[in-house]
Protein backbone atom coordinates (compact mmCIF):
# COMPACT_ATOMS: atom_id res chain seq x y z
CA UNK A 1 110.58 105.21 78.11
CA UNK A 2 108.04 104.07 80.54
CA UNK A 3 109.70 102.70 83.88
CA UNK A 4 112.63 104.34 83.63
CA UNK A 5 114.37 105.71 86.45
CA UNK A 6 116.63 108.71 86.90
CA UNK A 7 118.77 108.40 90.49
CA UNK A 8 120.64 111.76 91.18
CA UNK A 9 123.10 112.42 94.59
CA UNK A 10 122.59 115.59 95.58
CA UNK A 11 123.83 117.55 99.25
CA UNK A 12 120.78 118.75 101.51
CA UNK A 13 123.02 122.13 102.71
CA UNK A 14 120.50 122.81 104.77
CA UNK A 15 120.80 120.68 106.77
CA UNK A 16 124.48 121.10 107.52
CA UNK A 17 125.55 120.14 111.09
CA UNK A 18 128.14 122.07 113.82
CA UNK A 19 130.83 120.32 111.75
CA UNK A 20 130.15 121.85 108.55
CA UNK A 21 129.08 118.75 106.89
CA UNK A 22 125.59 118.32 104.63
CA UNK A 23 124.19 114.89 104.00
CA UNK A 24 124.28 113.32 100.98
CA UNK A 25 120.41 112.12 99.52
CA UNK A 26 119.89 109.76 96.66
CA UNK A 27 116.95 111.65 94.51
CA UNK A 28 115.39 108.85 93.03
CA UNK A 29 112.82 109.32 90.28
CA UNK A 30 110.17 106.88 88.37
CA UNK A 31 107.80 108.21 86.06
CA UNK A 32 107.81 111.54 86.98
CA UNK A 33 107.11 110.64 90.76
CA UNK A 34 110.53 110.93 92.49
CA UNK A 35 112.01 110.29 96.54
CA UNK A 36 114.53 111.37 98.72
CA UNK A 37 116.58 108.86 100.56
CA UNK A 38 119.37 109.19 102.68
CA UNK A 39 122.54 107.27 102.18
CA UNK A 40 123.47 108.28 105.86
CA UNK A 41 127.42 109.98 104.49
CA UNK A 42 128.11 113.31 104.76
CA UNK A 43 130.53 115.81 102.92
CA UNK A 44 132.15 119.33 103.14
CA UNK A 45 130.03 120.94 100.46
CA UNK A 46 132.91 122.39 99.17
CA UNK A 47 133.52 119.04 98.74
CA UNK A 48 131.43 118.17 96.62
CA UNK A 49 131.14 118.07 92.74
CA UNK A 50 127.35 118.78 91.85
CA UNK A 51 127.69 117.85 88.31
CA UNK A 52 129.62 114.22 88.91
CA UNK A 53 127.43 113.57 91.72
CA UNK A 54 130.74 112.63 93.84
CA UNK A 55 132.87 113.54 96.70
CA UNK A 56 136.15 115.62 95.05
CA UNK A 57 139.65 114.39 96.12
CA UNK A 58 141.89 111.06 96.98
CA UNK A 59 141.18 111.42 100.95
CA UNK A 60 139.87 108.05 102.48
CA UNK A 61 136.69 110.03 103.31
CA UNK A 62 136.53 111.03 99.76
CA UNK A 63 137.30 107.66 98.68
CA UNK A 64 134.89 105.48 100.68
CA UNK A 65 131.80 108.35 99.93
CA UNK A 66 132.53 107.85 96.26
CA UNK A 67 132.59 104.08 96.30
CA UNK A 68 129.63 104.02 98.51
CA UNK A 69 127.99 106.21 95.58
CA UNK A 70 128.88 103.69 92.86
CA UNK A 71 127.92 100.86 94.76
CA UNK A 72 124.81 102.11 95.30
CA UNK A 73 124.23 102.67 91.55
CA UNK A 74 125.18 99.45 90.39
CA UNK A 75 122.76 97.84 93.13
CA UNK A 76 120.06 100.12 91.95
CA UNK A 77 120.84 99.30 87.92
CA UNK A 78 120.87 95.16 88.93
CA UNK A 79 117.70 95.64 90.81
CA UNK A 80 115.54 97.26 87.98
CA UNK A 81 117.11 94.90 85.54
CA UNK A 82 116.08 92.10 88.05
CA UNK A 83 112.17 93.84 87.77
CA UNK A 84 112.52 94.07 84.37
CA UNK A 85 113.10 90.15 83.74
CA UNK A 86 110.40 89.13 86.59
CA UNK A 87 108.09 91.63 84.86
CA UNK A 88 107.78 93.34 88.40
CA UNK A 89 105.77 96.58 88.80
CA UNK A 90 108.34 99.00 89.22
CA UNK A 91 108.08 102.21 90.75
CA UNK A 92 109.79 104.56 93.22
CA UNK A 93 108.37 103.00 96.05
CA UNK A 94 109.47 99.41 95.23
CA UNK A 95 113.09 100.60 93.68
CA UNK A 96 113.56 101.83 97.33
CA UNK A 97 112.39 99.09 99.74
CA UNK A 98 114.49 96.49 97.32
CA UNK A 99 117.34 98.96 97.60
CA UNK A 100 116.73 99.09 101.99
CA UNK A 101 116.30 95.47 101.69
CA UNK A 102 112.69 95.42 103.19
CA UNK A 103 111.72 93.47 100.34
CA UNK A 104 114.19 90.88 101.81
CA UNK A 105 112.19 90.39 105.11
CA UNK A 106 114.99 91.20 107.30
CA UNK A 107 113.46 90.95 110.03
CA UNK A 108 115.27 91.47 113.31
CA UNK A 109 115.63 89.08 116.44
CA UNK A 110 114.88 91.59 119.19
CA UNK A 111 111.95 93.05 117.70
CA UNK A 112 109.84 90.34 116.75
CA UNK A 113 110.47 88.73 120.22
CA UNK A 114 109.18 92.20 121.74
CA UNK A 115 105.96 91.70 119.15
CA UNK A 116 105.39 88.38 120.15
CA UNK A 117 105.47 89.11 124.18
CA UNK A 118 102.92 92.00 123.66
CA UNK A 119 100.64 89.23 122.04
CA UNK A 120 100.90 87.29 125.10
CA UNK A 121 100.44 89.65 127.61
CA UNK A 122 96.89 89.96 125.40
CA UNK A 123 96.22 86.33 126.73
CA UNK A 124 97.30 86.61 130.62
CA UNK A 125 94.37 85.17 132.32
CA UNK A 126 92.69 83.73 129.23
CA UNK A 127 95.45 81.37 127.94
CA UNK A 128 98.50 81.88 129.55
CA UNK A 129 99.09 83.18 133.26
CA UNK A 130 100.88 86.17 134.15
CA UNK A 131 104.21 84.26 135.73
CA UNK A 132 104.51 82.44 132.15
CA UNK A 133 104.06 85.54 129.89
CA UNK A 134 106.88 87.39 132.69
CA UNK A 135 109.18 84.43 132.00
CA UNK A 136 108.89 85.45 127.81
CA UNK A 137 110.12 89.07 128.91
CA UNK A 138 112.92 87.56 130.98
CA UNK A 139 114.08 85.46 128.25
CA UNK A 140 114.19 88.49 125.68
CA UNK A 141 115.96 90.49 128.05
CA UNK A 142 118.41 88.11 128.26
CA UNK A 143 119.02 87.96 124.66
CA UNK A 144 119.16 91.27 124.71
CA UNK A 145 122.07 91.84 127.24
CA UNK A 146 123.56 88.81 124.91
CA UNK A 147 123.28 90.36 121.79
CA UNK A 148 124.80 93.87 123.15
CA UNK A 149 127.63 92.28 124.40
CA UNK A 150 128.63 89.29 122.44
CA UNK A 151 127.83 91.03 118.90
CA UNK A 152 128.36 95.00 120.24
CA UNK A 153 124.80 95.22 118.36
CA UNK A 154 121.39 96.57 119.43
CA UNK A 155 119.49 94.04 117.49
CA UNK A 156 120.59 90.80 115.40
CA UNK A 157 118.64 89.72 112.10
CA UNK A 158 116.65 86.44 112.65
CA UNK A 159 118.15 85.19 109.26
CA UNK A 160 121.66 85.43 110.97
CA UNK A 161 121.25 83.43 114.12
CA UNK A 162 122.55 79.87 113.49
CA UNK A 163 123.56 77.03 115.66
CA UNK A 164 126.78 78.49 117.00
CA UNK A 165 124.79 82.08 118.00
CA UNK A 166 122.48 79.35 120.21
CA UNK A 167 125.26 77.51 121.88
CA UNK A 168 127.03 80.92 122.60
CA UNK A 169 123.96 81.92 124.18
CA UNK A 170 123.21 79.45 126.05
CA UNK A 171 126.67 79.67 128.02
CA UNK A 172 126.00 82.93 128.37
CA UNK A 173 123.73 82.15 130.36
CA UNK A 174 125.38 79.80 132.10
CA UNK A 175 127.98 81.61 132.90
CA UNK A 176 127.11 85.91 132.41
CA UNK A 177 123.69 85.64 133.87
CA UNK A 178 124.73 82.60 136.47
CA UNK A 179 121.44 79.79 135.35
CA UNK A 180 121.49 76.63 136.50
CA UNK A 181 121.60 73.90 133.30
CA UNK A 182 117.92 73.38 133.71
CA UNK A 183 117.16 77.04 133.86
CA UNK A 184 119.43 77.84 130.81
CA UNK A 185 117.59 75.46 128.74
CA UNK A 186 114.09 76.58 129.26
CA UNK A 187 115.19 80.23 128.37
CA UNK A 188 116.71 78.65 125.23
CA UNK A 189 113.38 76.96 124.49
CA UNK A 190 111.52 80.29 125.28
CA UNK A 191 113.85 81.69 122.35
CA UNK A 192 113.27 78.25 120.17
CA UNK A 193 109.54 79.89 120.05
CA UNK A 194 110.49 83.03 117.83
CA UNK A 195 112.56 81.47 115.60
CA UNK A 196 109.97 78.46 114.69
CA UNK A 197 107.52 81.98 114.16
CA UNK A 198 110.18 83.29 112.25
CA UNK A 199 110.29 79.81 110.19
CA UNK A 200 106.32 79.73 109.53
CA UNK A 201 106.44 83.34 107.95
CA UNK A 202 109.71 82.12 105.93
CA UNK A 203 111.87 85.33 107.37
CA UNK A 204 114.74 82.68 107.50
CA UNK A 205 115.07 79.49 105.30
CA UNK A 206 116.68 76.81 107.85
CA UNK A 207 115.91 76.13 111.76
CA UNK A 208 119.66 76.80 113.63
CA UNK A 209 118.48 74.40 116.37
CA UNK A 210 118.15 71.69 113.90
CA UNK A 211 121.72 70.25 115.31
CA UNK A 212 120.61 71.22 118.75
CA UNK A 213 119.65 68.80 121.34
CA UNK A 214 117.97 69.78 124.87
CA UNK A 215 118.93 67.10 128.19
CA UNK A 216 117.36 68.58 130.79
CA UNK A 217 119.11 67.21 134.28
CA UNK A 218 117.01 65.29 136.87
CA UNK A 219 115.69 67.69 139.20
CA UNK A 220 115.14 65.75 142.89
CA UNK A 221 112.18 67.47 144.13
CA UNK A 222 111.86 68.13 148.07
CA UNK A 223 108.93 67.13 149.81
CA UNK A 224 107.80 67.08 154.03
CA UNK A 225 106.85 63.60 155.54
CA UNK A 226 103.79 63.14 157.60
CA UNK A 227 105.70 63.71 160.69
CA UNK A 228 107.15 67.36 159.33
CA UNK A 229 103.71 68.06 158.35
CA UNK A 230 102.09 67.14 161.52
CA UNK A 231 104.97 69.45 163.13
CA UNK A 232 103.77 72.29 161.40
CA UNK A 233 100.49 71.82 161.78
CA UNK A 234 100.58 71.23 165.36
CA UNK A 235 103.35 74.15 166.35
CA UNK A 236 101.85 76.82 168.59
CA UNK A 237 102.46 80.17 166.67
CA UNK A 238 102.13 83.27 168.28
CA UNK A 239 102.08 85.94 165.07
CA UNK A 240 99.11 86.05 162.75
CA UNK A 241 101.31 86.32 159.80
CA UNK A 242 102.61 83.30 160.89
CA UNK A 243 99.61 81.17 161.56
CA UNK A 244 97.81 82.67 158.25
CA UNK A 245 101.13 81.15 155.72
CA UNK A 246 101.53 77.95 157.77
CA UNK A 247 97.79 77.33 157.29
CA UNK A 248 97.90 78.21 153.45
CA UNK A 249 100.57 75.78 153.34
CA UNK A 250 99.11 73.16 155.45
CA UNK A 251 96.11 73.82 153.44
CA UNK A 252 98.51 73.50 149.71
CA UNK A 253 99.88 69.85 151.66
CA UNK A 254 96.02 68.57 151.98
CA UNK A 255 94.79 69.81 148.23
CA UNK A 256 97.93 69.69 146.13
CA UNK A 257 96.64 72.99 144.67
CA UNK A 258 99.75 75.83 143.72
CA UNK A 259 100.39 79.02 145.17
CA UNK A 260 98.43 80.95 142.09
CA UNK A 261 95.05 78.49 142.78
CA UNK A 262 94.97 79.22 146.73
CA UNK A 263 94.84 82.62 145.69
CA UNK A 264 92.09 82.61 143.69
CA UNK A 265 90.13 80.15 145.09
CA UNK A 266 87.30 81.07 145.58
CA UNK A 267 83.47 80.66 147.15
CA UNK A 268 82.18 78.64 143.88
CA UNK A 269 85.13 76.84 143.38
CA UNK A 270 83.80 74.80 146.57
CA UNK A 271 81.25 72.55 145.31
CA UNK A 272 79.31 69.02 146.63
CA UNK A 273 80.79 66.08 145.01
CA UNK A 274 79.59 62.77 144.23
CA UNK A 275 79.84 61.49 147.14
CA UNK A 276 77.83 64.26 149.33
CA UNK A 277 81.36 65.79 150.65
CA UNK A 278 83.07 69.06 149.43
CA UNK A 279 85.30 69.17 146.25
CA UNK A 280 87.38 71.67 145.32
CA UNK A 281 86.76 71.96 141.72
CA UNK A 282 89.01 75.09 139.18
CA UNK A 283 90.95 75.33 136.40
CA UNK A 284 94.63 75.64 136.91
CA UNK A 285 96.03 78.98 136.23
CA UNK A 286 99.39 77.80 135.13
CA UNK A 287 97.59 75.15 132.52
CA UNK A 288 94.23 75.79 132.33
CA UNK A 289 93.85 72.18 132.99
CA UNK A 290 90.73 70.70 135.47
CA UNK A 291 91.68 69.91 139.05
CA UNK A 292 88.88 68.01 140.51
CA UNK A 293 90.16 67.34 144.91
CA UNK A 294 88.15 65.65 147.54
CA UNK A 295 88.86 68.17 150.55
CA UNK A 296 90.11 65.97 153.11
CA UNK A 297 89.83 66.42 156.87
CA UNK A 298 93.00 69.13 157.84
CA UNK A 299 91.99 70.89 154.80
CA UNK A 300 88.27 71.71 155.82
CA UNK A 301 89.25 71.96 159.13
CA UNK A 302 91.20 75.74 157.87
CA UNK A 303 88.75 76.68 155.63
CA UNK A 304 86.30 76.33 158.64
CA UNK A 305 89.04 78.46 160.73
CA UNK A 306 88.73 81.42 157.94
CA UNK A 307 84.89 81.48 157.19
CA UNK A 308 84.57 84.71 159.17
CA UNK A 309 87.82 86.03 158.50
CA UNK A 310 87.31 89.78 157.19
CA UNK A 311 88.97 89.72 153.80
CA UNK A 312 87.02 86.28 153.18
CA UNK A 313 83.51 87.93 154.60
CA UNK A 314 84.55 90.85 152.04
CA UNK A 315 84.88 88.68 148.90
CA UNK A 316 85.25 85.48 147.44
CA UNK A 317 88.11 84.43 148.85
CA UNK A 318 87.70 81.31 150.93
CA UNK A 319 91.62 81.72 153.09
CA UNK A 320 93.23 84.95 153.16
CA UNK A 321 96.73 84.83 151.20
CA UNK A 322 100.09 86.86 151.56
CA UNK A 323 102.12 87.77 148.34
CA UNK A 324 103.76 84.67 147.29
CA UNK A 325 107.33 86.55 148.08
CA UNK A 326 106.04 87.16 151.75
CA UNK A 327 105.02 83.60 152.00
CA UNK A 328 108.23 81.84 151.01
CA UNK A 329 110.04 84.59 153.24
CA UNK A 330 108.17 83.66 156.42
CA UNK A 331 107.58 79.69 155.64
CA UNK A 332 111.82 79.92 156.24
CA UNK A 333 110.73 81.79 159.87
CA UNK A 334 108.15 78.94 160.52
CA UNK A 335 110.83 76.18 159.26
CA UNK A 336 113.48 76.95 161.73
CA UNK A 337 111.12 77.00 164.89
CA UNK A 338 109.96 73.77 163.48
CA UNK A 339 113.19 72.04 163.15
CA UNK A 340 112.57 71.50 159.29
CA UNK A 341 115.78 71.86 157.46
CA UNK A 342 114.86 71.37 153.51
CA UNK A 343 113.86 74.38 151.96
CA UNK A 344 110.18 75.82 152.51
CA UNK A 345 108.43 77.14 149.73
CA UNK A 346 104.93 77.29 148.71
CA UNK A 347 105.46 75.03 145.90
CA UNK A 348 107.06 72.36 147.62
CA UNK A 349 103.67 72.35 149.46
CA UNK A 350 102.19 70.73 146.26
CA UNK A 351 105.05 67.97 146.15
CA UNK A 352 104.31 67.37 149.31
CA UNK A 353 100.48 66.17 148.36
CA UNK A 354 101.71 64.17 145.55
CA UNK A 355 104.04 62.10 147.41
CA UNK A 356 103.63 62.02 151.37
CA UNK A 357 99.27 62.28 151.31
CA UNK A 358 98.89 60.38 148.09
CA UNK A 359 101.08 58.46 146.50
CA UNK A 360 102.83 57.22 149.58
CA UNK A 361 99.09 55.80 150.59
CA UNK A 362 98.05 54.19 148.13
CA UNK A 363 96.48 56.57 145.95
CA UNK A 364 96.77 55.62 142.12
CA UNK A 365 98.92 57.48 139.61
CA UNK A 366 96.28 58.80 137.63
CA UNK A 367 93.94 59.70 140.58
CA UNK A 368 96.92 61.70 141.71
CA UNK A 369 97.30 63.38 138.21
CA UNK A 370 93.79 64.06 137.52
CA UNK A 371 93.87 65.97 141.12
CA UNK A 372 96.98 67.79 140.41
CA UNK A 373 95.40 68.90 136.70
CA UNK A 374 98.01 67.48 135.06
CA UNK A 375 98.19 67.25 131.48
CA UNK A 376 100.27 64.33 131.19
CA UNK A 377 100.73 61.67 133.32
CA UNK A 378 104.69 61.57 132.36
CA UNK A 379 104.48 64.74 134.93
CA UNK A 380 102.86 62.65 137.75
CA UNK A 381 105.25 59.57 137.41
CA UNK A 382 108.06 62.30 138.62
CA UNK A 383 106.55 62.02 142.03
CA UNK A 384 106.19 57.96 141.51
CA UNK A 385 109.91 58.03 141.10
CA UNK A 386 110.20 59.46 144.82
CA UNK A 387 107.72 57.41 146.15
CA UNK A 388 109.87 54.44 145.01
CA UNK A 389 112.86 55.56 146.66
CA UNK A 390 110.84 56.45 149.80
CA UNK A 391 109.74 52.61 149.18
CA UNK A 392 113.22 51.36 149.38
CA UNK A 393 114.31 53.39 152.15
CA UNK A 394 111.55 52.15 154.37
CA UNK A 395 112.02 48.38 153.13
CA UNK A 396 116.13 48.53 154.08
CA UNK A 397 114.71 49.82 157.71
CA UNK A 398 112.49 46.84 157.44
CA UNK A 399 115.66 44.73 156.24
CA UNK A 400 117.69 45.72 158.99
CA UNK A 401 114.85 44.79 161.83
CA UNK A 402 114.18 41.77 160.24
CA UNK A 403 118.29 40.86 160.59
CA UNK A 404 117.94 42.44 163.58
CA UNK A 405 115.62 39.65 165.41
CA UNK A 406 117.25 36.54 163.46
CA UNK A 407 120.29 37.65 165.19
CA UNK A 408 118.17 37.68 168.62
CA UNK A 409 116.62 34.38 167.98
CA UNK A 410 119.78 33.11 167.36
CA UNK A 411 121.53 34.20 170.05
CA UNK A 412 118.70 33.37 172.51
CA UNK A 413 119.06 29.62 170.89
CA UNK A 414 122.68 29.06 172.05
């Protein structure tokens, strides 16, 4: 009868291994057209009944090799009478995958995470920049090392993960690979990305962080005043290295611009504005987003200082830049001989701009954002937040003078 299918286990006795065992194959044949498959078990062959297809004895091995065998069957007999009712093609090919369970999209955690990041390493430059797409490889090998050793597994099945496997890893996290809350969370969103892929192409049915809620904890973000800015602007340096990252950073404090944009700044990216001065005008490598700055006074000053610099004679570069690991290592040199305690990084350069040379003068919100190339002005309103503080701070000085000559005037009245 047409469609009928013949499954025979067989041994392979060639392929017998040092401990004398030969693999058992399920011999599966539709229509004449037939295909070996491994059932990964393997017996003595003189083990082995040929003609009932099964492992001879009551040993456990011979026990569990035999049920394994008649599992199989039945599995294969539901699945063609499962084809039969659906009025599915059947054939060798199809018996098998359903058998595997590829027809059941089981698709697995680790590996589509791995196909994803290859995809966006594709983009680096174009949409996405090369510190974002690193942050996607972090993340997976952090699921990784999870999996391994919370599961003892290589890989987990995306259909598997539910909400406990998320809260599990995110105190892993926490705790195995030693994140800070805020940290923890954006890996866990990084993660939140393949599964809402795995959604779309319905390899699972339901979302496991459907119960899941993110908080993300105020972060209080450092920043210089004027007068730690004029320190480092006016310190007398003696080492080039030195004088090149304080300028960069000087120069970061003026423009708001991030490490990444200094970099590439370049020639073109100086243009005339409206008003007859120089703009710096790019698109943000982090976002993508337009940044359109005024250069103000310090700022030209340094680009001025580095116009016949030779790696800015040699190319487009308009300031010469260390790595961004060299910079943060010797802004901590330049921070001590200034007398600067808070932490100096490259970044905080840009905080700086937004609160201290803007915000704290006067400069509106969404100027400030526009400058910055943010894409929200929820992001800018951070540095507002400061600026309000800084605001109190300088009003209770104010308070305290202001008590300070009523009790003079009152004493002088007596």
């Amino acid at each position: 009868m047409k469609n009928n299918y013949y499954a025979l286990f067989h041994l392979i006795k060639r392929k017998v291994n040092k401990r004398g065992l030969a693999p058992i194959y399920l011999r599966l044949t539709v229509d004449g057209k037939r295909k070996e498959h491994s059932i990964s078990r393997r017996v003595d062959p003189r083990k082995w009944n040929s003609r009932q297809e099964k492992a001879m004895g009551n040993s456990r091995e011979a026990v569990e090799i035999n049920t394994h065998i008649s599992n199989l069957r039945h599995k294969l007999n539901q699945i063609h009478q499962t084809f039969i009712e659906h009025d599915k093609h059947i054939t060798v090919n199809s018996l098998l995958k359903e058998l595997k369970g590829e027809n059941q999209q089981n698709k697995l955690a680790l590996e589509v995470f791995k196909e994803h990041n290859e995809k966006i390493d594709q983009l680096i430059g174009k949409d996405i920049s090369a510190s974002s797409a690193q942050r996607y490889w972090t993340c997976h090998n952090h699921v990784q090392q999870f999996i391994n050793e919370e599961y003892d597994e290589e890989d987990y099945r995306l259909r598997d993960i539910d909400h406990n496997f998320i809260i599990k890893f995110e105190h892993f996290l926490k705790t195995k690979r030693n994140c800070n809350h805020n940290s923890a969370l954006k890996y866990v969103n990084n993660f939140k990305k393949i599964v809402r892929i795995a959604l779309a192409n319905k390899w699972i049915s339901h979302d496991p962080f459907i119960n899941y809620k993110v908080k993300f904890e105020p972060v209080e973000r450092e920043f210089l005043t004027q007068e730690e800015i004029d320190a480092l602007w006016e310190k007398e340096l003696h080492f080039e290295r030195l004088i090149l990252v304080r300028d960069m950073f000087v120069f970061s404090c003026y423009t708001g611009l991030a490490y990444s944009d200094v970099e590439k700044l370049s020639k073109s990216d100086i243009t005339i504005g409206i008003d007859g001065s120089k703009w710096i005008r790019i698109h943000r490598t982090k976002t993508g987003s337009r940044s359109s700055i005024p250069l103000l006074p310090v700022a030209e000053q340094i680009l001025a200082r580095y116009e016949n610099h030779p790696q800015v004679e040699e190319s487009e570069r308009v300031i010469p830049v260390l790595s961004n690991q060299k910079s943060n290592a010797f802004l901590k040199e330049i921070a001590i001989m200034c007398d600067i305690s808070k932490p100096l990084t490259t970044h905080l350069a840009r905080h700086t701009f937004a609160t201290t040379v803007t915000l704290t003068n006067g400069v509106p919100i969404e100027t400030v954002s526009r400058m910055l190339g943010h894409q929200s002005l929820r992001t800018t309103q951070h540095y507002a937040k400061i600026v309000d503080r800084k605001i109190s701070d300088d009003m209770n000085i104010l308070k305290e003078k202001l008590a300070a000559q009523k009790s003079k005037k009152e004493s002088n009245t007596q």
